[in-house]
N, C-alpha and C. Protein backbone atom coordinates (compact mmCIF):
# COMPACT_ATOMS: atom_id res chain seq x y z
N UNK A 1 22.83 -3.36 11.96
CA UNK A 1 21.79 -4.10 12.66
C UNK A 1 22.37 -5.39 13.22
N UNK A 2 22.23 -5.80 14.41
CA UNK A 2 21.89 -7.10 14.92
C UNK A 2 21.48 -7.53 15.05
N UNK A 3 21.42 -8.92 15.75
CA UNK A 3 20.13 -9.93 15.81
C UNK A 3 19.13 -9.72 16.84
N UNK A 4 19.47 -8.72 18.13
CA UNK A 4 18.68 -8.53 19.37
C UNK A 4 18.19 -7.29 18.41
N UNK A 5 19.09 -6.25 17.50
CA UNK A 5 17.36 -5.25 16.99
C UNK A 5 16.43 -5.87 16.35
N UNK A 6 16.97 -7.25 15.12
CA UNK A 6 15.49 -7.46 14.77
C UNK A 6 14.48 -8.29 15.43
N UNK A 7 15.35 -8.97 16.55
CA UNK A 7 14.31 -9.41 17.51
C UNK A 7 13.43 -8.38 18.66
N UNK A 8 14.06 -6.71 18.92
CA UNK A 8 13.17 -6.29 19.08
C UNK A 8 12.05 -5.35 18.37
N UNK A 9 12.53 -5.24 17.04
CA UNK A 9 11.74 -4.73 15.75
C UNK A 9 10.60 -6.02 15.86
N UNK A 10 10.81 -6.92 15.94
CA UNK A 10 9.59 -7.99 15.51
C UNK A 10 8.80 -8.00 16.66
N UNK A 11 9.03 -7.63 18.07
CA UNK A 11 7.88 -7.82 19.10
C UNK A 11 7.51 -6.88 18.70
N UNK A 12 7.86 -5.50 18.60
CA UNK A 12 7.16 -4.21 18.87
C UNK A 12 6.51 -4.32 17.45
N UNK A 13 6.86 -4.81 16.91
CA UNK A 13 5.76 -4.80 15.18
C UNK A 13 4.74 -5.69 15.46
N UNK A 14 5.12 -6.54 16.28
CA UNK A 14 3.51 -7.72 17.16
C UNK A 14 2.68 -7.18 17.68
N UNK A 15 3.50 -6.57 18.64
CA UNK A 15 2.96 -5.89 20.24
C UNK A 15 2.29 -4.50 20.44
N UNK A 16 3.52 -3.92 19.29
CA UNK A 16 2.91 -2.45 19.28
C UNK A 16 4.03 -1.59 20.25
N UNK A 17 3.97 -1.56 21.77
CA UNK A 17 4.87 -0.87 22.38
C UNK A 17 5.85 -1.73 23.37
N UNK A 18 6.47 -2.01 23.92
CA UNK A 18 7.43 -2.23 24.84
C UNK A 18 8.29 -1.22 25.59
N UNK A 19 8.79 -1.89 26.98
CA UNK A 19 9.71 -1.54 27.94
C UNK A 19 10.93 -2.63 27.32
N UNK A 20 12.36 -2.15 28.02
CA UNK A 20 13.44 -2.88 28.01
C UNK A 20 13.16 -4.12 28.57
N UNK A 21 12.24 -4.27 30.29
CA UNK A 21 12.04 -5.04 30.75
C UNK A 21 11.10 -5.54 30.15
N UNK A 22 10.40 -5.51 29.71
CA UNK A 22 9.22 -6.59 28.76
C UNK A 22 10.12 -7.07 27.91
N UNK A 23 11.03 -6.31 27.26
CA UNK A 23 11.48 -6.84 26.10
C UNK A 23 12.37 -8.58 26.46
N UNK A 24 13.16 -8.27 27.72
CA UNK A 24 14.39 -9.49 28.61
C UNK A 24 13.13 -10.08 28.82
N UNK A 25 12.28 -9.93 29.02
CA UNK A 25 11.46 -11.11 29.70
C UNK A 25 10.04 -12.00 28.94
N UNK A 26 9.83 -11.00 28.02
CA UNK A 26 8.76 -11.50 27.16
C UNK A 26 8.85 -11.37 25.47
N UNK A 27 9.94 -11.11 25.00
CA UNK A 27 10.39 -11.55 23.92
C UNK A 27 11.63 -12.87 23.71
N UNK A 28 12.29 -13.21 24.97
CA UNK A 28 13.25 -14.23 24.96
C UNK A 28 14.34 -13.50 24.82
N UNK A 29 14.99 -12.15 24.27
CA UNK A 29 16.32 -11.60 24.40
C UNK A 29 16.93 -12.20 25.01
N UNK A 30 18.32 -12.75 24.60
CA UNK A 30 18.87 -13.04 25.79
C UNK A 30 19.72 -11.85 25.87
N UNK A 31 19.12 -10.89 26.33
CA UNK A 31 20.28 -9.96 27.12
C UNK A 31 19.56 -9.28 28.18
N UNK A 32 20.40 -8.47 28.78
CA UNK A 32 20.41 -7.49 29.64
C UNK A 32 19.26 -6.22 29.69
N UNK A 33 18.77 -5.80 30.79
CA UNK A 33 17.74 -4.56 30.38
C UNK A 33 18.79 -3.80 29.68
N UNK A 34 19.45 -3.25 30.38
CA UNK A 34 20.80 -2.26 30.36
C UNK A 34 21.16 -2.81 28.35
N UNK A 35 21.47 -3.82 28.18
CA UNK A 35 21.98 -3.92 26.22
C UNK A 35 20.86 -3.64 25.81
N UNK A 36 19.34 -3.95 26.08
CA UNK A 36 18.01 -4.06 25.42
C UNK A 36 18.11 -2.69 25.15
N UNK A 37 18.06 -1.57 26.16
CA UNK A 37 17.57 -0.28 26.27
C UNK A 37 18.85 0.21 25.45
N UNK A 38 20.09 0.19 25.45
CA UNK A 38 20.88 0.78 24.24
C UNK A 38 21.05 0.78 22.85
N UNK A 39 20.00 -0.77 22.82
CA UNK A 39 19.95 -1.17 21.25
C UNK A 39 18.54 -0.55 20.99
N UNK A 40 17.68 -0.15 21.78
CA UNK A 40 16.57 0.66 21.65
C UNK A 40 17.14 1.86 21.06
N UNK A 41 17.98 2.49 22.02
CA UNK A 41 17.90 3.99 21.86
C UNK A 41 18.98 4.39 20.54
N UNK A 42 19.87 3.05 19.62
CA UNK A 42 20.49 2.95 18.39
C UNK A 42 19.37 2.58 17.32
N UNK A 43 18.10 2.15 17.69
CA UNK A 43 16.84 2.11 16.88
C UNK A 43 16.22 3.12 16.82
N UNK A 44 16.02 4.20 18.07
CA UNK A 44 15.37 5.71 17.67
C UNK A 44 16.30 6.11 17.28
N UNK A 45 17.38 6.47 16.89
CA UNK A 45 18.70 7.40 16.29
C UNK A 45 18.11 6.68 14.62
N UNK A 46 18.37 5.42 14.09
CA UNK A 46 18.39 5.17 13.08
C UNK A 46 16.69 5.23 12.68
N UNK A 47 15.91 5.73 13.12
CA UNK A 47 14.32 5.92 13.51
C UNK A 47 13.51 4.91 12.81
N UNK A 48 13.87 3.59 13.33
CA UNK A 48 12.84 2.40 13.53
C UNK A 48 11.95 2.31 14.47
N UNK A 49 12.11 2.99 15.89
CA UNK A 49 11.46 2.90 16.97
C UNK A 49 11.38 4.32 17.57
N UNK A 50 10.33 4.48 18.56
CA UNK A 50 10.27 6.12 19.01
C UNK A 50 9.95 5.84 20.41
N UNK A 51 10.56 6.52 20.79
CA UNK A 51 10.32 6.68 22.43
C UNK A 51 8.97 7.23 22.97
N UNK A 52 8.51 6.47 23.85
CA UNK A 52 6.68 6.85 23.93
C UNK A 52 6.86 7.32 25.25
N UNK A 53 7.19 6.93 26.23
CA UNK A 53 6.97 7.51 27.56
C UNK A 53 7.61 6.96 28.57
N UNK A 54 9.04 8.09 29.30
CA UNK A 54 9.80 7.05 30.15
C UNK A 54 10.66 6.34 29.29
N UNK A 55 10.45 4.68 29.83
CA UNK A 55 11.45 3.68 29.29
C UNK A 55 10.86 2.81 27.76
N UNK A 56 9.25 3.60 27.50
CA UNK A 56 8.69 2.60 26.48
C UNK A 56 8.58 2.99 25.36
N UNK A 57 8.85 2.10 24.37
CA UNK A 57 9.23 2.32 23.24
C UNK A 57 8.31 1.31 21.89
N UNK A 58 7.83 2.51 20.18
CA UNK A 58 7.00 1.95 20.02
C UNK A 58 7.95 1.64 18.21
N UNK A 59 6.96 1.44 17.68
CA UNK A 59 7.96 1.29 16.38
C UNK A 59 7.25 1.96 15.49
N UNK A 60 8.26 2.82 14.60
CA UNK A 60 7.74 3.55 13.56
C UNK A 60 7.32 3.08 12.19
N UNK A 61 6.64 4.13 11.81
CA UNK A 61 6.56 3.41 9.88
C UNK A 61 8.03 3.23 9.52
N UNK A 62 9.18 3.41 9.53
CA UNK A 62 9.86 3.05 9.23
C UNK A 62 10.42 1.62 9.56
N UNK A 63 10.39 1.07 10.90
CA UNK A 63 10.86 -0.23 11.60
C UNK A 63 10.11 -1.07 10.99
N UNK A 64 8.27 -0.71 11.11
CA UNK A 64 7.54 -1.68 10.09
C UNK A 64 8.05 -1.93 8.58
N UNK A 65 8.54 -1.01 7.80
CA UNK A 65 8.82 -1.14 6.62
C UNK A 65 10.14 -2.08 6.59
N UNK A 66 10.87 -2.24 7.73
CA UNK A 66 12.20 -2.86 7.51
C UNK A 66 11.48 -4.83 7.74
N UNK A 67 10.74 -4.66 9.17
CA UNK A 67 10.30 -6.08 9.43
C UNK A 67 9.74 -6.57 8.18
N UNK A 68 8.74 -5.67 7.62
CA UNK A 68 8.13 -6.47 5.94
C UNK A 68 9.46 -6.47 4.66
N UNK A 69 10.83 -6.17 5.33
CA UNK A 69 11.63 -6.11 3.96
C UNK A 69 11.54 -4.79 3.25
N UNK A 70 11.17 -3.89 3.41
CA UNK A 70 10.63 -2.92 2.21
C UNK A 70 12.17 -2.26 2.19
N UNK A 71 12.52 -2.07 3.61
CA UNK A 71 13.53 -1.03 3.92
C UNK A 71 14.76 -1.68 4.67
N UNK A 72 16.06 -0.87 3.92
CA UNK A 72 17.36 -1.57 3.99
C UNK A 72 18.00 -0.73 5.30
N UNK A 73 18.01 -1.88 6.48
CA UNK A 73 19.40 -0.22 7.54
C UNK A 73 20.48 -0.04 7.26
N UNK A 74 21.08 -0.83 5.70
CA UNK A 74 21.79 -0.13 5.19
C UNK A 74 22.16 1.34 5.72
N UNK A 75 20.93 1.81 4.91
CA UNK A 75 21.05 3.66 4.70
C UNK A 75 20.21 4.13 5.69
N UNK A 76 20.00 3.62 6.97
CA UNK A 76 19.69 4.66 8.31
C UNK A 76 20.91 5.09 8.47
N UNK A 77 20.82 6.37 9.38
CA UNK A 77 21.59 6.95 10.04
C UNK A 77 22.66 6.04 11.31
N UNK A 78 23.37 6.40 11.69
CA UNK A 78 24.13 5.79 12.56
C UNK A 78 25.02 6.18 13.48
N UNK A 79 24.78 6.10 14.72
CA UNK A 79 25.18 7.15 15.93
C UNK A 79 26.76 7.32 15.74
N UNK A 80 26.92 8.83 16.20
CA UNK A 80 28.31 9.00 16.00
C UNK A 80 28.79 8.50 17.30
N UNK A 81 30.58 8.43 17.29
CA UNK A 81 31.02 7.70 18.66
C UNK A 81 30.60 8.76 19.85
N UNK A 82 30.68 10.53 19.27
CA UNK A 82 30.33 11.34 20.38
C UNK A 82 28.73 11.10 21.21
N UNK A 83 27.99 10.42 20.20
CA UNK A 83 26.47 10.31 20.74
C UNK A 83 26.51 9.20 21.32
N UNK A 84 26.95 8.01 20.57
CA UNK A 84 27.26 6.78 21.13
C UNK A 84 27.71 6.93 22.42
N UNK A 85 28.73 7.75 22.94
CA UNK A 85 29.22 7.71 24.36
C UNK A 85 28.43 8.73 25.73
N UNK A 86 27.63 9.40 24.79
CA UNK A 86 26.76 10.40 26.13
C UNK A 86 25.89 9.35 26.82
């Protein structure tokens, strides 16, 4: 985990759903759509967040359980370099 997933674990646990672009522009990220949306799609692999439609993305019982502490990403899953690079 980094600091841009739990900053976008904490809007979408506010907000409910987000785009990459909501995320650069109305959470303060300072990054890129393009880093937002890859650290998204390393949050559905480790399944904190789920892809809702298109580019938007919502957060699972699991992401909630991590924002309240319950749950360690320790022991999520974690993209292999072959998935990492498609």
């Amino acid at each position: 985990m980094e600091q841009i997933d739990e900053r976008i674990l904490e809007f979408l646990y506010d907000d409910g759903w987000a785009t990459p672009s909501m995320l650069a522009r109305e959470a303060g990220i300072e990054a890129g759509e393009g880093r937002i949306s890859d650290r998204c799609e390393r949050l559905v692999y480790a399944g904190f967040v789920a892809p809702v439609h298109g580019d938007m993305y919502e957060i699972t019982r699991w992401g909630q359980l991590y924002v309240e502490g319950e749950v360690d990403a320790e022991h999520q899953p974690t993209p292999t370099v072959e998935r990492a690079l498609r």
